[in-house]
N, C-alpha and C. Protein backbone atom coordinates (compact mmCIF):
# COMPACT_ATOMS: atom_id res chain seq x y z
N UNK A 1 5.47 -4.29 1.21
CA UNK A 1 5.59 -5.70 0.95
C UNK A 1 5.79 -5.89 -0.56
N UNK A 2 6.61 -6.53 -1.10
CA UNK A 2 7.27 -6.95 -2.32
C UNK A 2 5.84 -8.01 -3.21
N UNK A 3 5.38 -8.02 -4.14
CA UNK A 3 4.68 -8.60 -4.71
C UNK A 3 5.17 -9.81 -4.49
N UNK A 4 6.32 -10.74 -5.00
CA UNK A 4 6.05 -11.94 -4.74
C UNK A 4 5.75 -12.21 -3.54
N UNK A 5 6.58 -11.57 -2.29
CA UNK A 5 5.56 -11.90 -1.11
C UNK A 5 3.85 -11.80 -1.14
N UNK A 6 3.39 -11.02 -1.51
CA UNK A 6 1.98 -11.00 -1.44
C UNK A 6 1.39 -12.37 -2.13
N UNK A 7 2.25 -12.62 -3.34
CA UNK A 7 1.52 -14.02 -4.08
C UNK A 7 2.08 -14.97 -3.27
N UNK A 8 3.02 -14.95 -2.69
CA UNK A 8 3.51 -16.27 -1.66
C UNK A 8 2.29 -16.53 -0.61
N UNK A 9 1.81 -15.31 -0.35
CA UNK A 9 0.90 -15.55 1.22
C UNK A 9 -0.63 -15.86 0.45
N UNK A 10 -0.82 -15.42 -0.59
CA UNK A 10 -2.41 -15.53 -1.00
C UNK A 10 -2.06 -17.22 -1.44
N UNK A 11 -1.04 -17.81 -2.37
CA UNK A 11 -1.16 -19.64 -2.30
C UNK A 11 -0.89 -19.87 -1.00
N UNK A 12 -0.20 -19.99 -0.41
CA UNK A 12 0.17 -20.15 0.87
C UNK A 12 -1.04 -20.16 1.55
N UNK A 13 -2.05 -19.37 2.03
CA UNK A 13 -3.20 -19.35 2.83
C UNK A 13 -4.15 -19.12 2.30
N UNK A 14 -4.58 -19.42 0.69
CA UNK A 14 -5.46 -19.82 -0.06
C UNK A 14 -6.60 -18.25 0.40
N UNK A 15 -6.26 -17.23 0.80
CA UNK A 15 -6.58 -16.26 0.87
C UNK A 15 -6.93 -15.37 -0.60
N UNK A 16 -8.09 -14.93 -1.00
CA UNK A 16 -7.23 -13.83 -2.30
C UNK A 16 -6.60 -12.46 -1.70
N UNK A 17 -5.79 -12.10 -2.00
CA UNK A 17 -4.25 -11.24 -2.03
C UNK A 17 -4.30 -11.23 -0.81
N UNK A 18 -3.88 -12.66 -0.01
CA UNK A 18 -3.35 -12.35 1.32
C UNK A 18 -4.24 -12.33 2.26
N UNK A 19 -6.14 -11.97 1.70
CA UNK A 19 -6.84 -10.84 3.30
C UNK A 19 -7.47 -11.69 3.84
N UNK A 20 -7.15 -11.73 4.96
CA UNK A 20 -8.47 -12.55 6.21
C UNK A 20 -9.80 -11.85 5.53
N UNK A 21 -10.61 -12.90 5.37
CA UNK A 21 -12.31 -11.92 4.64
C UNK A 21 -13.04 -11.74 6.22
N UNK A 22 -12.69 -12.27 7.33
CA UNK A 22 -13.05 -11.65 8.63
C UNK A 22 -12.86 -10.51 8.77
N UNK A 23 -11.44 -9.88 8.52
CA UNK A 23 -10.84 -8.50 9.05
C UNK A 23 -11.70 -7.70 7.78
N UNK A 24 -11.22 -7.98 6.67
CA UNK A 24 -11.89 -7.47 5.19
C UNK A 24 -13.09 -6.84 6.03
N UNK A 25 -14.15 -7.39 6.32
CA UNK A 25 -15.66 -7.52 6.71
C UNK A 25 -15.79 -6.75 7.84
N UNK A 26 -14.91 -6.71 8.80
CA UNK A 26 -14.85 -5.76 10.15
C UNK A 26 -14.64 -4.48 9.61
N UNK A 27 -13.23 -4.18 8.49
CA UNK A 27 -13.20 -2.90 8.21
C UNK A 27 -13.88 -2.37 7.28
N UNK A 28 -14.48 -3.19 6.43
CA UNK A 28 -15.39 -2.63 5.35
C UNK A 28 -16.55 -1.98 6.29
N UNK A 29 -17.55 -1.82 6.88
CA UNK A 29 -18.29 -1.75 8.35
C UNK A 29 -17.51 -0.09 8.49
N UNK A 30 -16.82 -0.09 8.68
CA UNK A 30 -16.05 1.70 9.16
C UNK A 30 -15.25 2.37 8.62
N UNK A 31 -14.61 1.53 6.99
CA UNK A 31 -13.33 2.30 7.15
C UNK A 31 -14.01 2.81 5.39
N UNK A 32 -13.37 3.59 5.09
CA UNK A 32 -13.29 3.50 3.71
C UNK A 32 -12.35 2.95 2.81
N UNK A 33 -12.50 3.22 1.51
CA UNK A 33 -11.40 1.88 0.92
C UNK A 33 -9.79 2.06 1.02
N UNK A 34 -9.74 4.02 1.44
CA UNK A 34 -8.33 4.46 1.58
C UNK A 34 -7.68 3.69 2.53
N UNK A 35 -8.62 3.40 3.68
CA UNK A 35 -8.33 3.26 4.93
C UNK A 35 -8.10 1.72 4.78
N UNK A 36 -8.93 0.94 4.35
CA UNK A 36 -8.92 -0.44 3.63
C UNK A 36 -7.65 -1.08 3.40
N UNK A 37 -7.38 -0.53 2.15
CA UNK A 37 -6.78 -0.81 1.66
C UNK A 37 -4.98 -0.52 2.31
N UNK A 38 -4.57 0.60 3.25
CA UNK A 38 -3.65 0.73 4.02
C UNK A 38 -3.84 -0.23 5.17
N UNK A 39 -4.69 -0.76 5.80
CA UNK A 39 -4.76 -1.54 6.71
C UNK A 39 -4.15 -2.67 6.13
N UNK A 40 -5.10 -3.28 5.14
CA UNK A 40 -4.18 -4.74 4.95
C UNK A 40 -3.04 -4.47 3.83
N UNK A 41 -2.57 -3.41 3.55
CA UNK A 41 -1.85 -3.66 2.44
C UNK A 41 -1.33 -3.69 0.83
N UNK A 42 -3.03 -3.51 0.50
CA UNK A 42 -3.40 -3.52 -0.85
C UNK A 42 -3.81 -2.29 -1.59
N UNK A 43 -3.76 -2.66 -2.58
CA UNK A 43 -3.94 -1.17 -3.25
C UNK A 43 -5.63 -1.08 -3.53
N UNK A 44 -5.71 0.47 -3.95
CA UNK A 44 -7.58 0.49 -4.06
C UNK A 44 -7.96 -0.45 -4.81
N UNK A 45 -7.78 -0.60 -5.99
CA UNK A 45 -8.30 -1.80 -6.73
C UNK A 45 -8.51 -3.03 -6.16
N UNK A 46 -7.75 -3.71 -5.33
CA UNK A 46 -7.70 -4.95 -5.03
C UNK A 46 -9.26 -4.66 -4.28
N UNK A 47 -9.29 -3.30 -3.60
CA UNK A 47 -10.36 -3.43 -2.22
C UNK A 47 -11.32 -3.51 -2.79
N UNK A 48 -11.99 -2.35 -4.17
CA UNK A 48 -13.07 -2.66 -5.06
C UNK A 48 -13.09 -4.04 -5.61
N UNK A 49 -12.02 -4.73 -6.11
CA UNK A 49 -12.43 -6.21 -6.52
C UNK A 49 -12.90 -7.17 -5.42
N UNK A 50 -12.66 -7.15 -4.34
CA UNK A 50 -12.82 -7.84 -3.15
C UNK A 50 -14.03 -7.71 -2.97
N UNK A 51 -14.46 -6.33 -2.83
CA UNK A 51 -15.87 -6.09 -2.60
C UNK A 51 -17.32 -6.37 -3.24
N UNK A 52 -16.26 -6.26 -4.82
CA UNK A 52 -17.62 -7.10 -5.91
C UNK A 52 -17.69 -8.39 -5.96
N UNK A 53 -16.16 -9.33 -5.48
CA UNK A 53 -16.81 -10.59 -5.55
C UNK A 53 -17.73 -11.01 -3.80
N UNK A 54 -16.93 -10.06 -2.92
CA UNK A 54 -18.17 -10.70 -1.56
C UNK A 54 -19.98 -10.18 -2.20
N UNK A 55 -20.07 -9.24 -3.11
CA UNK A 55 -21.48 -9.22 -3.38
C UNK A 55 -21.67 -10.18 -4.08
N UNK A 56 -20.85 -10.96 -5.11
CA UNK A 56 -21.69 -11.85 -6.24
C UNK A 56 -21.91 -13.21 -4.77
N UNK A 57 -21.36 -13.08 -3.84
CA UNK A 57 -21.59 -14.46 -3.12
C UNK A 57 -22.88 -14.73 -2.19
């Protein structure tokens, strides 16, 4: 997927980069971040940033 697509879908569905935080939350639970991060798309970083802001919440 082409970056501006990815920023089209995260304004677009007010998502950050795109991820359902449902699915996020199901695979965090089993997968690791390799696995993570190929599921929805994103690269490792995005999955570690994702993960520190669901802890600050």
């Amino acid at each position: 997927m082409r970056q501006s697509e990815k920023l089209w879908k995260a304004n677009h569905n007010k998502d950050i980069f795109g991820v359902n935080f449902h699915r996020f939350i199901e695979l965090e639970e089993n997968a690791s971040h390799m696995e993570i991060a190929h599921e929805l798309g994103i690269s490792l970083g995005e999955v570690r940033m994702l993960k520190s802001q669901m802890n600050r919440t």
